[in-house]
C-alpha atoms as a PDB file:
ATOM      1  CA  UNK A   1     -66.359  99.074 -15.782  1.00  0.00           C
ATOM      2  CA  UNK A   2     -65.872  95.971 -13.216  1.00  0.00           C
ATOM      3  CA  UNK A   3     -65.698  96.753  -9.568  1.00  0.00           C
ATOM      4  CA  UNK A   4     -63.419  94.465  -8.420  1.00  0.00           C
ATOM      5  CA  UNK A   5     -63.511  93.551  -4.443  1.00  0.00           C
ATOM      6  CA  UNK A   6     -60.591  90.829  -4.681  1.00  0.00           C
ATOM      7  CA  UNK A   7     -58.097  88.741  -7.461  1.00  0.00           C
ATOM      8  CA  UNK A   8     -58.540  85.512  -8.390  1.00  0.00           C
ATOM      9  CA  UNK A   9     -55.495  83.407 -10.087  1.00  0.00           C
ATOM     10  CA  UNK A  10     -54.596  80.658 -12.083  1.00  0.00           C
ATOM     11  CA  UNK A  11     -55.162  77.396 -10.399  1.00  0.00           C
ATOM     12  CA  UNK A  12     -51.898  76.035  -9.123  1.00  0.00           C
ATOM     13  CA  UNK A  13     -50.316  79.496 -10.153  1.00  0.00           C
ATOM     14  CA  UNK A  14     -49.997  83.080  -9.303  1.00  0.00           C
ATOM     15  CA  UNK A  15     -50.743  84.543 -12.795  1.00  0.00           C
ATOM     16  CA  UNK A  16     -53.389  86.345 -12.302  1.00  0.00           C
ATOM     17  CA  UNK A  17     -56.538  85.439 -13.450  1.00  0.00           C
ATOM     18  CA  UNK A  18     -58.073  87.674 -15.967  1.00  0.00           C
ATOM     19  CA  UNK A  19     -61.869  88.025 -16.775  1.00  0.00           C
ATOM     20  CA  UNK A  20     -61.849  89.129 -20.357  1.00  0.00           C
ATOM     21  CA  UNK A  21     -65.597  88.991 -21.508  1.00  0.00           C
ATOM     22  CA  UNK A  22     -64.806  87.469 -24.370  1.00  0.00           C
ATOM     23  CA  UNK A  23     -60.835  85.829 -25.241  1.00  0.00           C
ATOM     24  CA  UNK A  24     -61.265  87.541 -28.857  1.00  0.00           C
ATOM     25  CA  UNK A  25     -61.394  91.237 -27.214  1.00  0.00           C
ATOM     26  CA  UNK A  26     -58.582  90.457 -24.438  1.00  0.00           C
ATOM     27  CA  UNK A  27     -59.131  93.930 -22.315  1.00  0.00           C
ATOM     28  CA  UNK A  28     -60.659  94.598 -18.608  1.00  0.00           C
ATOM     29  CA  UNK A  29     -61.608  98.115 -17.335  1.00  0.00           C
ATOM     30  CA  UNK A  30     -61.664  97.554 -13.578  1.00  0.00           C
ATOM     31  CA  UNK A  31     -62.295  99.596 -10.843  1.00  0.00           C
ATOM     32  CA  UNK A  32     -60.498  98.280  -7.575  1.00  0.00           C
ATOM     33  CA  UNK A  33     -62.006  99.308  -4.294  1.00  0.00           C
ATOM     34  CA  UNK A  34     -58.905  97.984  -2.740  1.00  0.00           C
ATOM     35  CA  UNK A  35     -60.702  98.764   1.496  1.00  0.00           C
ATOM     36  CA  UNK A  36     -62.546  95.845   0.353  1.00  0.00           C
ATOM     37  CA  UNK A  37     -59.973  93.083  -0.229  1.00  0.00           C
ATOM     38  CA  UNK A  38     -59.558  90.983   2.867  1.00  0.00           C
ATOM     39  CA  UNK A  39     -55.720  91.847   3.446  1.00  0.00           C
ATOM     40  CA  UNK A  40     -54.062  95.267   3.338  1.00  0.00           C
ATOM     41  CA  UNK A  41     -51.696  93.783   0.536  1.00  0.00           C
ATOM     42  CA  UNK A  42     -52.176  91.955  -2.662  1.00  0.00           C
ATOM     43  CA  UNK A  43     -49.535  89.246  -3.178  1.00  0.00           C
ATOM     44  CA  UNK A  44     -46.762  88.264  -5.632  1.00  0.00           C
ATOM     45  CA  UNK A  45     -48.344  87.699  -8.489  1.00  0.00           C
ATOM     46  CA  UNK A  46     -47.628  88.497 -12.356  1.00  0.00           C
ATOM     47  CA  UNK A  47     -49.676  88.128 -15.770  1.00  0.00           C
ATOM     48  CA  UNK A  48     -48.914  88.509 -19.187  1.00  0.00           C
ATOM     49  CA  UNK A  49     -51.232  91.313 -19.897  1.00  0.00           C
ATOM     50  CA  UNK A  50     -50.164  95.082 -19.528  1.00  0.00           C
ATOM     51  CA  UNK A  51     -51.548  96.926 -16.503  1.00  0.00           C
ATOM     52  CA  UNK A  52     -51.945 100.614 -16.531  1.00  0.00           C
ATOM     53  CA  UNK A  53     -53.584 102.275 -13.729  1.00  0.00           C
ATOM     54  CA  UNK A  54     -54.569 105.209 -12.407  1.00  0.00           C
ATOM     55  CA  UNK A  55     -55.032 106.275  -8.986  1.00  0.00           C
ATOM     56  CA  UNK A  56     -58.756 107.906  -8.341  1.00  0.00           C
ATOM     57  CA  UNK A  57     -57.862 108.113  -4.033  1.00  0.00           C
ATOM     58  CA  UNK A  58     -55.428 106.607  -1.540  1.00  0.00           C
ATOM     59  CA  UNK A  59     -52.171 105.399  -2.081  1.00  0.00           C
ATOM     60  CA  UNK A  60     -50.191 102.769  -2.936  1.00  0.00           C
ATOM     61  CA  UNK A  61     -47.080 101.335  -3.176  1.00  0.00           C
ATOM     62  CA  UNK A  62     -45.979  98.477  -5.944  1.00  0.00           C
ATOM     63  CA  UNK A  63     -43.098  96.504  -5.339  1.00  0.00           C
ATOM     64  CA  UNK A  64     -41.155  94.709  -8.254  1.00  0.00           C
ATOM     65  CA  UNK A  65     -37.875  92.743  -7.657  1.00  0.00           C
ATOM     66  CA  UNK A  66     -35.985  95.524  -8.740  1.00  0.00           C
ATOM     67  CA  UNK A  67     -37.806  98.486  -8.426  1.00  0.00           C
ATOM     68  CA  UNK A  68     -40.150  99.828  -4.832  1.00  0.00           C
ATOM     69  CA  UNK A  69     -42.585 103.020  -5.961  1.00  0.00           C
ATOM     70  CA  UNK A  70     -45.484 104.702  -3.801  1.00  0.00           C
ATOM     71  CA  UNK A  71     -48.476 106.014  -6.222  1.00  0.00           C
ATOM     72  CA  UNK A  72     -50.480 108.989  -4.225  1.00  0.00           C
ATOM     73  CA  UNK A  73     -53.916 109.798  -5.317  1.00  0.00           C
ATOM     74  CA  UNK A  74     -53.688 111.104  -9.088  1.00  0.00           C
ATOM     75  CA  UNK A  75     -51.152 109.728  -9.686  1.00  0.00           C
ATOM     76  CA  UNK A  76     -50.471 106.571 -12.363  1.00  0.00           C
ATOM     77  CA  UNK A  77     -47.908 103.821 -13.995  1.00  0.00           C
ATOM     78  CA  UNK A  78     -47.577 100.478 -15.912  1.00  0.00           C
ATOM     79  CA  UNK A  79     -46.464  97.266 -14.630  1.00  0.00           C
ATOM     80  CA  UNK A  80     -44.820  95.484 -18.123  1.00  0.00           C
ATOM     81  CA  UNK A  81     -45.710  92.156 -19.186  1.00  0.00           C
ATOM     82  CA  UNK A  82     -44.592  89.513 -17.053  1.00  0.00           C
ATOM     83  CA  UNK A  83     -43.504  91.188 -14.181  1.00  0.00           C
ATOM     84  CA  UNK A  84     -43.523  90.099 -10.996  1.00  0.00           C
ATOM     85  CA  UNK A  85     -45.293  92.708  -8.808  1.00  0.00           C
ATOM     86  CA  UNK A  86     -47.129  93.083  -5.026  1.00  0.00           C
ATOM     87  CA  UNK A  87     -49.073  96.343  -4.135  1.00  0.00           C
ATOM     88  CA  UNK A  88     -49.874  97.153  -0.494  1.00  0.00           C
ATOM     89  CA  UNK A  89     -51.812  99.964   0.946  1.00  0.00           C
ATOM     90  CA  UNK A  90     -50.395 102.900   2.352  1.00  0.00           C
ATOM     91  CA  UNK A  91     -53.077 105.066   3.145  1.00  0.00           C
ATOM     92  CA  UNK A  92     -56.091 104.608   6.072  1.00  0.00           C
ATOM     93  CA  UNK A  93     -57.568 107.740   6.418  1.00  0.00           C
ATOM     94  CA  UNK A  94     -59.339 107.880   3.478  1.00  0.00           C
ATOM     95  CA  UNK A  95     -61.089 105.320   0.546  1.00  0.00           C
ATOM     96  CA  UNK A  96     -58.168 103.651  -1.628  1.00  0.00           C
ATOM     97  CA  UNK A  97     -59.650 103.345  -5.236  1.00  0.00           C
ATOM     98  CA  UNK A  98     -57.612 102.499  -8.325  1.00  0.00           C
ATOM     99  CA  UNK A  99     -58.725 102.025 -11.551  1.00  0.00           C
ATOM    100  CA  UNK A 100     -56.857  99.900 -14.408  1.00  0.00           C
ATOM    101  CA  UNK A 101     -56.827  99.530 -18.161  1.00  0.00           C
ATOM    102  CA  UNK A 102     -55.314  95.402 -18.572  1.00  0.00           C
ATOM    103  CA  UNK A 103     -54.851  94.382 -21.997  1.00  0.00           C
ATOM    104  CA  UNK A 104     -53.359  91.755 -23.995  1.00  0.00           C
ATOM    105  CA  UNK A 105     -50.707  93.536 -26.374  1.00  0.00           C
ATOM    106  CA  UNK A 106     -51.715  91.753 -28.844  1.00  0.00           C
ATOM    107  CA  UNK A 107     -55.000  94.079 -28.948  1.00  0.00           C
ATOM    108  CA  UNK A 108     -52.789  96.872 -29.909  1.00  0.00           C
ATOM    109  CA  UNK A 109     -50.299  95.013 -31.986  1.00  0.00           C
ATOM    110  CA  UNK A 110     -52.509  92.635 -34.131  1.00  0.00           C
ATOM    111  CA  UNK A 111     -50.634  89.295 -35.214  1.00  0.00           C
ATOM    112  CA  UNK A 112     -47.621  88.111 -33.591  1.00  0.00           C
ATOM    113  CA  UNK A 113     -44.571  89.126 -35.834  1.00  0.00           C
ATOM    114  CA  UNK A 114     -46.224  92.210 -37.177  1.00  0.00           C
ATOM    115  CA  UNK A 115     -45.037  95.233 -37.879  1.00  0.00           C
ATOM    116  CA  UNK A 116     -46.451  97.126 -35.000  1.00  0.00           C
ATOM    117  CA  UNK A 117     -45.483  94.196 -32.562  1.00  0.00           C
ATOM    118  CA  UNK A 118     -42.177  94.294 -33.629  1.00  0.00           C
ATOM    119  CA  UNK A 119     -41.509  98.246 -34.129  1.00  0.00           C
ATOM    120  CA  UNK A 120     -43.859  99.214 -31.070  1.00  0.00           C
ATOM    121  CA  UNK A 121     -44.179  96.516 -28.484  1.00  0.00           C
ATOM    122  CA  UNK A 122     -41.619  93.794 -28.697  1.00  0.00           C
ATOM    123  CA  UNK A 123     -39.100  96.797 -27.618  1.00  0.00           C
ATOM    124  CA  UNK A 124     -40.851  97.777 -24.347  1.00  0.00           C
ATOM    125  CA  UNK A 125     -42.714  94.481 -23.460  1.00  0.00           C
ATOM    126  CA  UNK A 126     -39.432  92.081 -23.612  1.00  0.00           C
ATOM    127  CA  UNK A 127     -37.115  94.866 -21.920  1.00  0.00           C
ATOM    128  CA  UNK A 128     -36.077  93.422 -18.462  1.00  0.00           C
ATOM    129  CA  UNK A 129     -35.154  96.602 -17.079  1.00  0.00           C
ATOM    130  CA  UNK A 130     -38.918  98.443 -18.091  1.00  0.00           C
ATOM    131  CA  UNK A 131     -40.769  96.633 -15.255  1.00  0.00           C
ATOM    132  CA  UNK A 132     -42.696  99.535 -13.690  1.00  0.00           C
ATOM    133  CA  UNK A 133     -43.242 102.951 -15.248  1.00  0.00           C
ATOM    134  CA  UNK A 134     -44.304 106.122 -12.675  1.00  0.00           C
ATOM    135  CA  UNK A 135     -46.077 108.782 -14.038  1.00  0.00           C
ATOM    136  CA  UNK A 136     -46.598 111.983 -11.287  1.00  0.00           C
ATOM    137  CA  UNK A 137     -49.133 114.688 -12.588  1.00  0.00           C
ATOM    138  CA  UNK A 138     -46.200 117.587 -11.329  1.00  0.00           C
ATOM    139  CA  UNK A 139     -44.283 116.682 -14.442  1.00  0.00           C
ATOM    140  CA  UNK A 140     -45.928 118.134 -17.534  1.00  0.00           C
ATOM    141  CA  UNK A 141     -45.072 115.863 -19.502  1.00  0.00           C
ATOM    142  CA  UNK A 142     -46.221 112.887 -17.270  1.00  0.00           C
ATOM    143  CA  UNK A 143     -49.261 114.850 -16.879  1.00  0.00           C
ATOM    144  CA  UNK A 144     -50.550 114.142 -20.839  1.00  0.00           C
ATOM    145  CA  UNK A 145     -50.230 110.461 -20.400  1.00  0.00           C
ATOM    146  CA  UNK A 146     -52.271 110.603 -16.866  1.00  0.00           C
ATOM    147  CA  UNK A 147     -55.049 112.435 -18.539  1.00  0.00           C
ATOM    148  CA  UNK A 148     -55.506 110.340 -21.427  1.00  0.00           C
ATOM    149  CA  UNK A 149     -55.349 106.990 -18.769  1.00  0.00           C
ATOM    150  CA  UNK A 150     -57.619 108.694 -16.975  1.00  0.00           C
ATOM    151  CA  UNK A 151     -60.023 109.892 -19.580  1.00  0.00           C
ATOM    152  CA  UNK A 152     -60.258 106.917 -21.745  1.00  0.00           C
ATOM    153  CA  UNK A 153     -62.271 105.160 -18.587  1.00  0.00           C
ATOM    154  CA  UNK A 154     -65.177 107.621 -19.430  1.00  0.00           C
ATOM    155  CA  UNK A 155     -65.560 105.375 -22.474  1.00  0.00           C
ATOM    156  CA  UNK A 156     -69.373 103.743 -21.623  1.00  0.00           C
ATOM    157  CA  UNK A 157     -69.223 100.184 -23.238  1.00  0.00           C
ATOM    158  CA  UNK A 158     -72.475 100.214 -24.290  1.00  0.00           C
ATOM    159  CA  UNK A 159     -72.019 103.411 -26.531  1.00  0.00           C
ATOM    160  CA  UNK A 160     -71.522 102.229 -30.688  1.00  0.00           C
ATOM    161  CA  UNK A 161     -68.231 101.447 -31.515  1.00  0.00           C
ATOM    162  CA  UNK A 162     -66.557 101.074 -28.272  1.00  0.00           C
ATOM    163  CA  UNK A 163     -63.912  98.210 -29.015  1.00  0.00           C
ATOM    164  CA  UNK A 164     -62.841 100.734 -31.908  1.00  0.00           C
ATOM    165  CA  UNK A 165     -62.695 103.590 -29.347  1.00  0.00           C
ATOM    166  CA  UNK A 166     -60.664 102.141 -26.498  1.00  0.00           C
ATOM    167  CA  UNK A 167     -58.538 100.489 -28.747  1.00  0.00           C
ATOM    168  CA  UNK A 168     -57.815 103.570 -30.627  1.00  0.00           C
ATOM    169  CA  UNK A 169     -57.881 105.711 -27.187  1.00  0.00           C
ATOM    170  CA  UNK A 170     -54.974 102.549 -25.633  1.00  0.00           C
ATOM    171  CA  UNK A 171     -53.073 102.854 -28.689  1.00  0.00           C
ATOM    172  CA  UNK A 172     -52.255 106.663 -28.295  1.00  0.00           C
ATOM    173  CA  UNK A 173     -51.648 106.208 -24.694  1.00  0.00           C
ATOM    174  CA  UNK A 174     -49.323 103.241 -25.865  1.00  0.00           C
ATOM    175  CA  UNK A 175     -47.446 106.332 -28.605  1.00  0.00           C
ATOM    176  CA  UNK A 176     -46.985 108.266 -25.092  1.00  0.00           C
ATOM    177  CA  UNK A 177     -45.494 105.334 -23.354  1.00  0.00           C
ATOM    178  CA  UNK A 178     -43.019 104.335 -25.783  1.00  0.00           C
ATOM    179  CA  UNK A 179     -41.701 107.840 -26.163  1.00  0.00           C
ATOM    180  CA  UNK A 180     -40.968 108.025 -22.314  1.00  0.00           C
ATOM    181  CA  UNK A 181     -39.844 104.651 -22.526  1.00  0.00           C
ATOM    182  CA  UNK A 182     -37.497 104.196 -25.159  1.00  0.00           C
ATOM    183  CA  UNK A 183     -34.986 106.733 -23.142  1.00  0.00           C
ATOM    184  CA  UNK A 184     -35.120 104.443 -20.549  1.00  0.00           C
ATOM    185  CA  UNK A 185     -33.674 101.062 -22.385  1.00  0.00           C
ATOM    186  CA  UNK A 186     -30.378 102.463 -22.138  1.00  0.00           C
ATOM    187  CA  UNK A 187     -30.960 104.153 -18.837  1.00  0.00           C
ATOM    188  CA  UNK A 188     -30.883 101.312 -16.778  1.00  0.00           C
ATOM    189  CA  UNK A 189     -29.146  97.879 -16.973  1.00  0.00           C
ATOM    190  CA  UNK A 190     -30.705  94.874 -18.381  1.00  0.00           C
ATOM    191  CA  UNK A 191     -31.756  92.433 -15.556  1.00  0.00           C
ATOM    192  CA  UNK A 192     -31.814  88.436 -16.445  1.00  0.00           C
ATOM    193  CA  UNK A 193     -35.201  87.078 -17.318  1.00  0.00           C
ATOM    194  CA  UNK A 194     -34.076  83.873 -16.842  1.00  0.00           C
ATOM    195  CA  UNK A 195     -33.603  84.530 -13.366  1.00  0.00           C
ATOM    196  CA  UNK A 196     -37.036  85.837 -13.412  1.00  0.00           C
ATOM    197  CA  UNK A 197     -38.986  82.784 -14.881  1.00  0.00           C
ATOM    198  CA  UNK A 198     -36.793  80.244 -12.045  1.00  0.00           C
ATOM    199  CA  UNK A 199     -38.370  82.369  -9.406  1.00  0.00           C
ATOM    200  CA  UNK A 200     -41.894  81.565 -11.432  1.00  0.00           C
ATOM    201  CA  UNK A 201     -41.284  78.147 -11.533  1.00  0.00           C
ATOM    202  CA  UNK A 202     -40.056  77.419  -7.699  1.00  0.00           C
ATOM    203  CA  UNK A 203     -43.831  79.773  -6.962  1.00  0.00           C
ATOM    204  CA  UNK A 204     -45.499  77.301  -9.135  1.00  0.00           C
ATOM    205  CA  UNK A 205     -44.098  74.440  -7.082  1.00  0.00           C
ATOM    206  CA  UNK A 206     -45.182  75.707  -4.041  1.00  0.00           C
ATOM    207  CA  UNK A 207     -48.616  76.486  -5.229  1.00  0.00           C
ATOM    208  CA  UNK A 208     -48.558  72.894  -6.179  1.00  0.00           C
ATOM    209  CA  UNK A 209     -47.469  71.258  -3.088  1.00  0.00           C
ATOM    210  CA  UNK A 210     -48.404  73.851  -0.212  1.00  0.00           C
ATOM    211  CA  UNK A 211     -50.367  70.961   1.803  1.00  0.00           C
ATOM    212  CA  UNK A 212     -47.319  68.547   1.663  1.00  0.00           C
ATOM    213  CA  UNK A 213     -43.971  69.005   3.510  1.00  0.00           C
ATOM    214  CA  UNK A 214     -41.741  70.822   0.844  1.00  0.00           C
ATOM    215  CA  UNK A 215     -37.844  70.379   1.305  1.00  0.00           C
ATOM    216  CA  UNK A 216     -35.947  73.177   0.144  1.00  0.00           C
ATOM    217  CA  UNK A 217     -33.495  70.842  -2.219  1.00  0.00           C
ATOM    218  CA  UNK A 218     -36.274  69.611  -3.881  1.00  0.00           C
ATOM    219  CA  UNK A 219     -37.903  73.690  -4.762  1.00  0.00           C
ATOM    220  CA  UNK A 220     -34.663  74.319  -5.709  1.00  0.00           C
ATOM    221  CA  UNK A 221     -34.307  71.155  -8.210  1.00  0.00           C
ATOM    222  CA  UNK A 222     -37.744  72.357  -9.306  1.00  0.00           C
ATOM    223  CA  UNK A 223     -35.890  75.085 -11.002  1.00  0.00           C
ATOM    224  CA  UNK A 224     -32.425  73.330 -11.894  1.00  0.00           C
ATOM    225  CA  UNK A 225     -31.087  75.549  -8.882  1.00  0.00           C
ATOM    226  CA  UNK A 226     -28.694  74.412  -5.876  1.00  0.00           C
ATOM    227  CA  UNK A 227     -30.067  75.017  -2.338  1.00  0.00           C
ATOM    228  CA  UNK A 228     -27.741  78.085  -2.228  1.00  0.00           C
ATOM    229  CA  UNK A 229     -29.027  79.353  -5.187  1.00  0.00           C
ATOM    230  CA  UNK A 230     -32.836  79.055  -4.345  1.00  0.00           C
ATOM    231  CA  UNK A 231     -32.324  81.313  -1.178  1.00  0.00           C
ATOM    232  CA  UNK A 232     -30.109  83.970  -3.360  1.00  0.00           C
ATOM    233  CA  UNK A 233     -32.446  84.589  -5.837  1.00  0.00           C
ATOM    234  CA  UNK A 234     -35.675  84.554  -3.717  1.00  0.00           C
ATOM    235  CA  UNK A 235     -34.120  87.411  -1.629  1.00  0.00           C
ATOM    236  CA  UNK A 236     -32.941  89.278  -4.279  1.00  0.00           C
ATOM    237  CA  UNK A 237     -36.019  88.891  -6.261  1.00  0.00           C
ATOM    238  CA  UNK A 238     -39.551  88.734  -3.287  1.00  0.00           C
ATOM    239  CA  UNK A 239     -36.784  89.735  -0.430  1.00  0.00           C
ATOM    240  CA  UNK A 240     -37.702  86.919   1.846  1.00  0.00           C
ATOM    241  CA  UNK A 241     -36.251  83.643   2.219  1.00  0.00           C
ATOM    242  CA  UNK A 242     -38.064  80.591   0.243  1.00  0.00           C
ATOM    243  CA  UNK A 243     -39.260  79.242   3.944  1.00  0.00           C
ATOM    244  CA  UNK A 244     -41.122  82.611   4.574  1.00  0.00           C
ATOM    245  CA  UNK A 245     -43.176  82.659   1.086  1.00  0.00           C
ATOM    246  CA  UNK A 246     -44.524  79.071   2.012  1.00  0.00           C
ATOM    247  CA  UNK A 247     -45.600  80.214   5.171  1.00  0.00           C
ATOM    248  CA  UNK A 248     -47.172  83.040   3.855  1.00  0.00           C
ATOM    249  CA  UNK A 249     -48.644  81.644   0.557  1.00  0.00           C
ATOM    250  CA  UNK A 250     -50.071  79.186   3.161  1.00  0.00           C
ATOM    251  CA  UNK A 251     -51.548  81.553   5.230  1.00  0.00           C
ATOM    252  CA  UNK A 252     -52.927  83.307   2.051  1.00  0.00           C
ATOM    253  CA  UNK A 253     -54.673  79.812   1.326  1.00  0.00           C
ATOM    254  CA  UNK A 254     -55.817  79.362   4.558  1.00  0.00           C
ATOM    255  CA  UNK A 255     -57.838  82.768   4.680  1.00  0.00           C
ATOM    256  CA  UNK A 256     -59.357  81.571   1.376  1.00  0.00           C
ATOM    257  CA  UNK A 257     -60.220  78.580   2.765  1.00  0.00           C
ATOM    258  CA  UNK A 258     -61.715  79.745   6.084  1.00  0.00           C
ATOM    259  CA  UNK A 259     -64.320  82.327   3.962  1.00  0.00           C
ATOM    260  CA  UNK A 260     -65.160  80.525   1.075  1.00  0.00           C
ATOM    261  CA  UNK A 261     -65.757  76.874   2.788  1.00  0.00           C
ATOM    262  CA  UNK A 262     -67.088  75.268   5.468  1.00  0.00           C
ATOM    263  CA  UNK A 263     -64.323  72.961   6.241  1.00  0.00           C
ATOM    264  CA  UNK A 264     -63.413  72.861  10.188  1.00  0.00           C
ATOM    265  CA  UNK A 265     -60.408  74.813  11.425  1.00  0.00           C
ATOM    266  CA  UNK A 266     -58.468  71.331  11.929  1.00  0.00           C
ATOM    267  CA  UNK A 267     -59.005  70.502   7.897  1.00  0.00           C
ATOM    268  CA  UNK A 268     -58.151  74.026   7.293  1.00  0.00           C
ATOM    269  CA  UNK A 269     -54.648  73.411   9.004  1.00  0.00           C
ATOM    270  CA  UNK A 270     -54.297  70.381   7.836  1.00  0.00           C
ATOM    271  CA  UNK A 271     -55.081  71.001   3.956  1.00  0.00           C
ATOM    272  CA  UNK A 272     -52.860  74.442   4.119  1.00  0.00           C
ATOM    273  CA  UNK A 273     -49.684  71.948   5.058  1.00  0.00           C
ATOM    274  CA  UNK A 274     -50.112  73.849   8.836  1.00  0.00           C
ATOM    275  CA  UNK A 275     -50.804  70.552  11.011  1.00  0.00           C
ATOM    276  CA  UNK A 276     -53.121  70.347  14.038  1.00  0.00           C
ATOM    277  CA  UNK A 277     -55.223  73.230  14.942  1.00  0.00           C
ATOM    278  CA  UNK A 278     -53.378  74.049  17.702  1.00  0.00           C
ATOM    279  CA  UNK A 279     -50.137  74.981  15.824  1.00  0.00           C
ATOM    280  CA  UNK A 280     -51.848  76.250  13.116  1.00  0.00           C
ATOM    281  CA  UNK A 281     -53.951  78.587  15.400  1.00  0.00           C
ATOM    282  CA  UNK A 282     -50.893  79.805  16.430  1.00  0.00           C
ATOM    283  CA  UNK A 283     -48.979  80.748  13.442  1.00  0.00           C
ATOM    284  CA  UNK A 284     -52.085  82.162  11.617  1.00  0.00           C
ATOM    285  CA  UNK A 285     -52.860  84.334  14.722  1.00  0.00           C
ATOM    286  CA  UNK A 286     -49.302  86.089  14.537  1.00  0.00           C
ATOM    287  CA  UNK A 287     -49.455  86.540  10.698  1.00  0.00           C
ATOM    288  CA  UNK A 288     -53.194  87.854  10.625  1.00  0.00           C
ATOM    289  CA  UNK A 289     -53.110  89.338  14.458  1.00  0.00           C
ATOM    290  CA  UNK A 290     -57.169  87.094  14.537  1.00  0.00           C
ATOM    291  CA  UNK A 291     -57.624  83.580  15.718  1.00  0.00           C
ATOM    292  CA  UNK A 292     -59.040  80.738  12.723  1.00  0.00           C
ATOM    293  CA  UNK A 293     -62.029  81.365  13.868  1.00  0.00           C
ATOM    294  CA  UNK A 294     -62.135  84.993  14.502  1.00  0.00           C
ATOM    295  CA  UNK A 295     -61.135  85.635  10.893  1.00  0.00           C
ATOM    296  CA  UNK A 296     -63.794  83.516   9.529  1.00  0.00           C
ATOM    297  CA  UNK A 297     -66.740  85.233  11.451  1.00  0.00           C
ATOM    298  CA  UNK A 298     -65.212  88.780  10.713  1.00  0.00           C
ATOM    299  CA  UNK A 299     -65.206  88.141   6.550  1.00  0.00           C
ATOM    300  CA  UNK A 300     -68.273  85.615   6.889  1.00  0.00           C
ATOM    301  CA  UNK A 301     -70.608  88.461   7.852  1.00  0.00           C
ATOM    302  CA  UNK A 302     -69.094  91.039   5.672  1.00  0.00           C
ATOM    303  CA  UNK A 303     -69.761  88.847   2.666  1.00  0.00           C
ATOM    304  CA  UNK A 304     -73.849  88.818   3.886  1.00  0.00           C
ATOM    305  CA  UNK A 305     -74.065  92.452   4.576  1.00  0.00           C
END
């Protein structure tokens, strides 16, 4: 199992990126010791893998753009294909650990267009209203799905067999999910995908041009949007305005930048689209509560130790 300390992501994106050891056995088993990760939060992000996850300590809550859930400490879910999702931390007083089963459906499914894609996964994976699935070990039936996401970690990858086994052990967990699932495609309301993939493409854009001045008309042309449109939909789908996800991606940049180079605050600023250092001392120290400089030394030495 990885230990994972932080995410990387696409470059120019915010699919996340996914270590598989090898592309032809697309699955991670990760163990995130989330205390670890430089911010309290991990950001907007989606990929097209499944994530199931379990909660070993802590809590946390995942936010979707329709759907805001807190996961205590045993405790589990699945984010759906796709789906745009953030997690931030909720608990202090004790370690937050999670660990997570992400898979390619196609592990499970076999070719595209099979059978099993089609009777099994195409159902749950394309339905716009399945984008987060809680599972709470006080319902009983919850409960059986928990302890088989839970036990199928104890799998050791260096035993004989072990693709076999955690492919056989995802698939009945997959049986268990489907059955709670299916209930739930007429349950709730269809949202529009479409909607889903504009807000994608106006992230992209920003990822693409964070350094430069970025006029709202032109993110909202990105996605064949009007100006109005661009601010409706990234409320209703992050819940902040398009101006406050540049800042913020921005920011999120900069406190890359600042740990993992050795440019100068001022080219820090200046390459996060934040100007002179000045300003851009200024607006990092009320999103991160640390001056440029203080943040650097504070993750700097943590990295040695």
């Amino acid at each position: 199992m990885k230990i994972t300390h932080s995410l990387e992501f696409q470059v120019g994106s915010k699919e996340e990126k996914l270590p598989y050891d090898t592309p032809d056995f697309p699955y991670i088993a990760s163990q995130a010791e989330l205390d670890s990760y430089r911010e309290p939060f991990v950001p907007w992000h989606w990929h097209n893998a499944i994530e199931l996850f379990y909660m070993e300590s802590g809590e946390l809550k995942y936010y979707t753009p329709h759907e805001t859930l807190v996961f205590p400490a045993g405790s589990a879910g699945m984010v759906n294909a796709n789906v745009l999702h953030k997690t931030q931390l909720q608990s202090h007083s004790e370690k937050n650990i999670q660990l997570l089963h992400i898979f390619d459906p196609q592990l499970l499914a076999g070719n595209r267009g099979s059978l099993i894609e089609q009777k099994y996964f195409s159902p749950i994976v394309t339905a716009s209203q399945i984008e987060l699935v809680a599972l709470y070990p006080n319902e009983p039936e919850q409960a059986n799905v928990i302890s088989s996401i839970r036990e199928a970690f104890s799998l050791s990858e260096k035993e004989l067999g072990y693709e076999l086994k955690i492919r056989e052990a995802l698939s009945q967990i997959w049986i268990q999910l489907f059955q709670f699932c299916t209930p739930l495609l007429k349950e709730r309301p269809q949202t529009d995908n479409r909607t889903a993939d504009k807000v994608k493409d106006m992230m992209v854009y920003i990822h693409e041009h964070y350094s430069e001045k970025i006029i709202i008309q032109e993110l909202a042309e990105a996605a064949y949007l009007s100006e109005r449109e661009c601010y409706r939909v990234f409320q209703n789908y992050l819940k902040m305005t398009p101006v406050d996800y540049i800042r913020s991606y921005r920011i999120q940049t900069a406190c890359q930048l600042l740990v993992e180079s050795q440019r100068s605050i001022t080219e820090v600023g200046n390459a996060c689209g934040m100007g002179n250092a000045s300003y851009f001392g200024k607006i990092f120290r009320e999103a991160t509560g640390y001056t440029p400089l203080q943040y650097r030394r504070k993750w700097q030495d943590k990295s040695i130790k």
